[in-house]
C-alpha atoms as a PDB file:
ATOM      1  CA  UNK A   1    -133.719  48.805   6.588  1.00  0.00           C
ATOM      2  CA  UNK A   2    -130.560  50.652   8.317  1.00  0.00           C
ATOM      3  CA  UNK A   3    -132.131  51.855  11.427  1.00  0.00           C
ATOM      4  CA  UNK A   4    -128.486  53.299  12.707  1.00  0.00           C
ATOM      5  CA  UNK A   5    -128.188  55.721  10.116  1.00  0.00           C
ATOM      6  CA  UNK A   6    -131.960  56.689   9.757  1.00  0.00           C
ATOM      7  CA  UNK A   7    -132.458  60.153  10.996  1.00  0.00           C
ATOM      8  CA  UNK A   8    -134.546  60.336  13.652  1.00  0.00           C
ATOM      9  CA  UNK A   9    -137.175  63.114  15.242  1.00  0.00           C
ATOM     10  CA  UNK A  10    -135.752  63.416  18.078  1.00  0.00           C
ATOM     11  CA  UNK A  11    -134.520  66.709  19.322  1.00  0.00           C
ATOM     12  CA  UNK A  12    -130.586  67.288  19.137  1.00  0.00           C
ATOM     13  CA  UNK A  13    -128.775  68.933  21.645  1.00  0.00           C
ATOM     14  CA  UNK A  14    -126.928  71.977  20.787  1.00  0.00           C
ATOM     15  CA  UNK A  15    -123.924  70.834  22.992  1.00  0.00           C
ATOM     16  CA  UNK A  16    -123.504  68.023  21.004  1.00  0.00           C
ATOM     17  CA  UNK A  17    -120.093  67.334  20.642  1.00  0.00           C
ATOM     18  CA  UNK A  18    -117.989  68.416  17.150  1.00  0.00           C
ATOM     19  CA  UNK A  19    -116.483  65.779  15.452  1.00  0.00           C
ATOM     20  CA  UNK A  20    -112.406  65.995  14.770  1.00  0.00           C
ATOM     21  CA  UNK A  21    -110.018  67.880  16.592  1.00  0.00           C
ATOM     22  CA  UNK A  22    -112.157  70.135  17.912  1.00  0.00           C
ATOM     23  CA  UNK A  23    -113.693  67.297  19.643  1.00  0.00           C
ATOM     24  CA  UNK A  24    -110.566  66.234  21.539  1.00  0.00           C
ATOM     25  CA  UNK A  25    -110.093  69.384  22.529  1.00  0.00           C
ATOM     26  CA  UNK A  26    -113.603  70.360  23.686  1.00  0.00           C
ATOM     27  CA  UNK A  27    -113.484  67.325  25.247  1.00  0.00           C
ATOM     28  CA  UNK A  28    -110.470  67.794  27.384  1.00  0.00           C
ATOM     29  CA  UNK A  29    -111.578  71.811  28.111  1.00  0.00           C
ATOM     30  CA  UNK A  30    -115.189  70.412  29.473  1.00  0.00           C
ATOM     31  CA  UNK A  31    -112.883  67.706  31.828  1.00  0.00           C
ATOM     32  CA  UNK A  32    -110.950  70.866  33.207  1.00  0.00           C
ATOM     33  CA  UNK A  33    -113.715  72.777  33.794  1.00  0.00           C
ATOM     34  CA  UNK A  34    -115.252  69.532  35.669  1.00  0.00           C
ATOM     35  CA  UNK A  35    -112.053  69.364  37.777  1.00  0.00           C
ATOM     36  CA  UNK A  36    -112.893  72.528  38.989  1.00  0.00           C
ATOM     37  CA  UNK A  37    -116.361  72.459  39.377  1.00  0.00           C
ATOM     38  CA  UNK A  38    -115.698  69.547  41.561  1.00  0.00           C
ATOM     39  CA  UNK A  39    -112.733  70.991  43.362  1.00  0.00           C
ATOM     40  CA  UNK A  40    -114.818  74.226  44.178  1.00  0.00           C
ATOM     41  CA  UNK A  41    -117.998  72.576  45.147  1.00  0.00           C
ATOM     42  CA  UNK A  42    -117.684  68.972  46.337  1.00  0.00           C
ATOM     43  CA  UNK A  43    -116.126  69.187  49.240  1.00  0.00           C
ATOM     44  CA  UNK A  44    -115.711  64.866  49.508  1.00  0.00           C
ATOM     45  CA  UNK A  45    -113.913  65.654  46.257  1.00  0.00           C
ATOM     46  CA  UNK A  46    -111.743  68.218  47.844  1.00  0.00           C
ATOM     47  CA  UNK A  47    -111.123  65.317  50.561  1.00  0.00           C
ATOM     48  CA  UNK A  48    -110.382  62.680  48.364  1.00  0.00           C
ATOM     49  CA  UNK A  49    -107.735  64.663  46.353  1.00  0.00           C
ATOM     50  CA  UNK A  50    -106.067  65.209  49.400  1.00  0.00           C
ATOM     51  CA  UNK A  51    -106.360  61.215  50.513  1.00  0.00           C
ATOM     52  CA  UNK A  52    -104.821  60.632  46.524  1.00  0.00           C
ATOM     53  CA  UNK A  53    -101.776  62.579  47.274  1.00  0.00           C
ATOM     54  CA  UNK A  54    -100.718  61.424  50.215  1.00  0.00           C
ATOM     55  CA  UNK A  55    -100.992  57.845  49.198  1.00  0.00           C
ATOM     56  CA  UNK A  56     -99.504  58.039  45.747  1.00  0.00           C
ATOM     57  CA  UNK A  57     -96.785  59.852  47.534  1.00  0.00           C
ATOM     58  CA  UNK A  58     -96.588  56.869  50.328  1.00  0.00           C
ATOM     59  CA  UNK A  59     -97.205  54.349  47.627  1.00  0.00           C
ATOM     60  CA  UNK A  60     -94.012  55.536  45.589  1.00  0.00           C
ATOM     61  CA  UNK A  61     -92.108  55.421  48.983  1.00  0.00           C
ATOM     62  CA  UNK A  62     -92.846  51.441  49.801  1.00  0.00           C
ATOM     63  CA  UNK A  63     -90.950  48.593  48.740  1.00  0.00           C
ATOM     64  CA  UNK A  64     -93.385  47.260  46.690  1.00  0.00           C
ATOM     65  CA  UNK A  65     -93.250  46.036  42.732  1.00  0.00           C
ATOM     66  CA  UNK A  66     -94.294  48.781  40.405  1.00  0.00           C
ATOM     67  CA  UNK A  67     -97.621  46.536  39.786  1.00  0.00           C
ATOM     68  CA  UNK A  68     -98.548  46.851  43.519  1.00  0.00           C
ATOM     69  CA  UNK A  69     -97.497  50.707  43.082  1.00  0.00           C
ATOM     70  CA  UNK A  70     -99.810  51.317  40.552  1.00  0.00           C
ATOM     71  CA  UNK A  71    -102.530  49.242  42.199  1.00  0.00           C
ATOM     72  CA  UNK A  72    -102.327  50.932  45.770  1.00  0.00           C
ATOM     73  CA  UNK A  73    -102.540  54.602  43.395  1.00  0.00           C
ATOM     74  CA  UNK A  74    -105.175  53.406  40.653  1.00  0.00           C
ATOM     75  CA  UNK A  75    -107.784  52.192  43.366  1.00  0.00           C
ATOM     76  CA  UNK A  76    -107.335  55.327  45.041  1.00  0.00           C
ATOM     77  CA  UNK A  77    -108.172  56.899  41.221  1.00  0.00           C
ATOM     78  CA  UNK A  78    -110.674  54.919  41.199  1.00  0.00           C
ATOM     79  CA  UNK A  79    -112.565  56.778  44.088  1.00  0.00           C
ATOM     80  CA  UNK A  80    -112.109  59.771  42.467  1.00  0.00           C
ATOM     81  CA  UNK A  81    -113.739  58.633  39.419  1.00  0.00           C
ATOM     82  CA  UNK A  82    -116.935  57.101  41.083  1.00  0.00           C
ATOM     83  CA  UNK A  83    -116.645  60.399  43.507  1.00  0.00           C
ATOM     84  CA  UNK A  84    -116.937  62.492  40.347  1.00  0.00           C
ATOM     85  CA  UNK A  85    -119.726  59.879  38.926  1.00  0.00           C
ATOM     86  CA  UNK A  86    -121.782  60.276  42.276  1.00  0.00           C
ATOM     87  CA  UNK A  87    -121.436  64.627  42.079  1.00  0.00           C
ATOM     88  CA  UNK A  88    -122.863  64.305  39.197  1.00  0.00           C
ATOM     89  CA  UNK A  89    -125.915  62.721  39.830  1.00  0.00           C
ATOM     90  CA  UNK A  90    -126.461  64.749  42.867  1.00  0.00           C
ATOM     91  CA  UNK A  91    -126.184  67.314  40.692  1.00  0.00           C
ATOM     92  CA  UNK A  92    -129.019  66.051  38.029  1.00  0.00           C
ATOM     93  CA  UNK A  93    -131.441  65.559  41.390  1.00  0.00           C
ATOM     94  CA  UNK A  94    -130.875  68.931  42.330  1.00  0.00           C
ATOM     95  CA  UNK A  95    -131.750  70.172  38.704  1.00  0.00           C
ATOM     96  CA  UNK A  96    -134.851  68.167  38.451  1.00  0.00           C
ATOM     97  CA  UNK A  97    -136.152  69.202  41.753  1.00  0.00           C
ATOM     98  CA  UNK A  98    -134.304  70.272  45.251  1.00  0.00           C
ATOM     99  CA  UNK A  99    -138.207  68.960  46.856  1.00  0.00           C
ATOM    100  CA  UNK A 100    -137.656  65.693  49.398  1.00  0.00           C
ATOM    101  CA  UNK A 101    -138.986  62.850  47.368  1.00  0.00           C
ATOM    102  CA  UNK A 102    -138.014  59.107  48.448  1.00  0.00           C
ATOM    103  CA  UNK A 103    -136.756  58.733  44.673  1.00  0.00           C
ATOM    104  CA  UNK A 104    -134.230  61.779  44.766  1.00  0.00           C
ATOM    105  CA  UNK A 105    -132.982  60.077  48.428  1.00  0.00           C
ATOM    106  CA  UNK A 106    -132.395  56.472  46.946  1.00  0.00           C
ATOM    107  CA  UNK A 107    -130.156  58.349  43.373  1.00  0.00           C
ATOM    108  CA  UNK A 108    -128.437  60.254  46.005  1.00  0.00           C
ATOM    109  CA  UNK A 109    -127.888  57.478  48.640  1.00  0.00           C
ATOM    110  CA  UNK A 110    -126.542  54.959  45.849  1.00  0.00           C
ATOM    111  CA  UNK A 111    -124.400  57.462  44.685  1.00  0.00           C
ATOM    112  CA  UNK A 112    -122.614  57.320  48.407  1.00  0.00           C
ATOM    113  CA  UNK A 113    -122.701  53.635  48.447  1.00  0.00           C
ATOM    114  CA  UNK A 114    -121.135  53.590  45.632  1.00  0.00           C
ATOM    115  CA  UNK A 115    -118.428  56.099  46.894  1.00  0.00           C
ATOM    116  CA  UNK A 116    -118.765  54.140  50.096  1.00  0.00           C
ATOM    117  CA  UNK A 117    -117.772  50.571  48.330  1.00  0.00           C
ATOM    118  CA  UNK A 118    -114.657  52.039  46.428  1.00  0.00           C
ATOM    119  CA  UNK A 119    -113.471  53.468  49.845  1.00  0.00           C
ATOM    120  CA  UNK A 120    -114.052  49.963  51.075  1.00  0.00           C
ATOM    121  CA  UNK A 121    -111.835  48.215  47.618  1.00  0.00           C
ATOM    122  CA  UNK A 122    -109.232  50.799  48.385  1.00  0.00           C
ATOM    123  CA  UNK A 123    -108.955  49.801  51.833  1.00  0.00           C
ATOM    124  CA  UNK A 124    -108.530  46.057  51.028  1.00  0.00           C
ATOM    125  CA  UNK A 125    -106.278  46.443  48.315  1.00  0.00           C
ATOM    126  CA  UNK A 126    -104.038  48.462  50.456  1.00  0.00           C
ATOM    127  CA  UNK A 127    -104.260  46.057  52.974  1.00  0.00           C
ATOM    128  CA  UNK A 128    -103.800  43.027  51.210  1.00  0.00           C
ATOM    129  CA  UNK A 129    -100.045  44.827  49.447  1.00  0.00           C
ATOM    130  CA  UNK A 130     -99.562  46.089  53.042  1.00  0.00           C
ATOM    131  CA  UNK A 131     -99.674  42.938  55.326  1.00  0.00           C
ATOM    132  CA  UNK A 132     -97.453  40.966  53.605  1.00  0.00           C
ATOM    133  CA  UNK A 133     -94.645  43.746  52.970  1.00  0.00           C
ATOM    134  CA  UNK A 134     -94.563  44.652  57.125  1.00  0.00           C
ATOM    135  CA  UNK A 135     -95.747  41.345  58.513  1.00  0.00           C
ATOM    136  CA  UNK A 136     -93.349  38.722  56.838  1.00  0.00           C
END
């Protein structure tokens, strides 16, 4: 039996997404609106835009290969991303329930760690393209 394309009882969301065109560009108006939720809310977010700037800006300016280029901006995108990830389950917590309870602490604390940990990678990375180009 084709249990992928049984139909199933369970309850369908009515923000579903369309299938098509109208997908794509659903899809790309709910990322938007995300950017702006995040940009008006999260205030880490806010930060971490700022820190993306400056150091794609810095990391066009060095004398580095293109490869390095995009690896000093993309783990800085990177941060962003998991940034975005981590607002997001913050964000489910709060819907559930905004009462203390150890469980809502640990979603929310991983969340950071994560954010933490990609802070961390970008650090390294810059620093391991860095050394070498000013301390040859």
């Amino acid at each position: 039996m084709d249990k992928i394309n049984e139909p199933t009882n369970e309850p369908i969301s009515e923000f579903k997404s369309k299938s098509g065109l109208k997908r794509i560009f659903s899809a790309f108006y709910y990322s938007i609106e995300g950017f702006r939720a995040a940009w008006r809310m999260e205030h880490a977010f806010r930060q971490e835009l700022v820190l993306v700037v400056c150091a794609t800006v810095i990391a066009l300016l060095l004398p580095v290969t293109p490869l390095q280029k995009l690896m000093l901006i993309g783990v800085f995108i990177l941060v962003l991303i998991v940034e975005l990830i981590n607002s997001a389950v913050e964000a489910v917590v709060d819907r559930v329930s905004l009462e203390r309870n150890p469980l809502s602490k640990n979603a929310k604390d991983f969340g950071s760690a994560a954010v933490f940990l990609t802070l961390g990678l970008a650090a390294a990375t810059w620093a391991v393209v860095l050394i070498p180009v000013f301390f040859r």
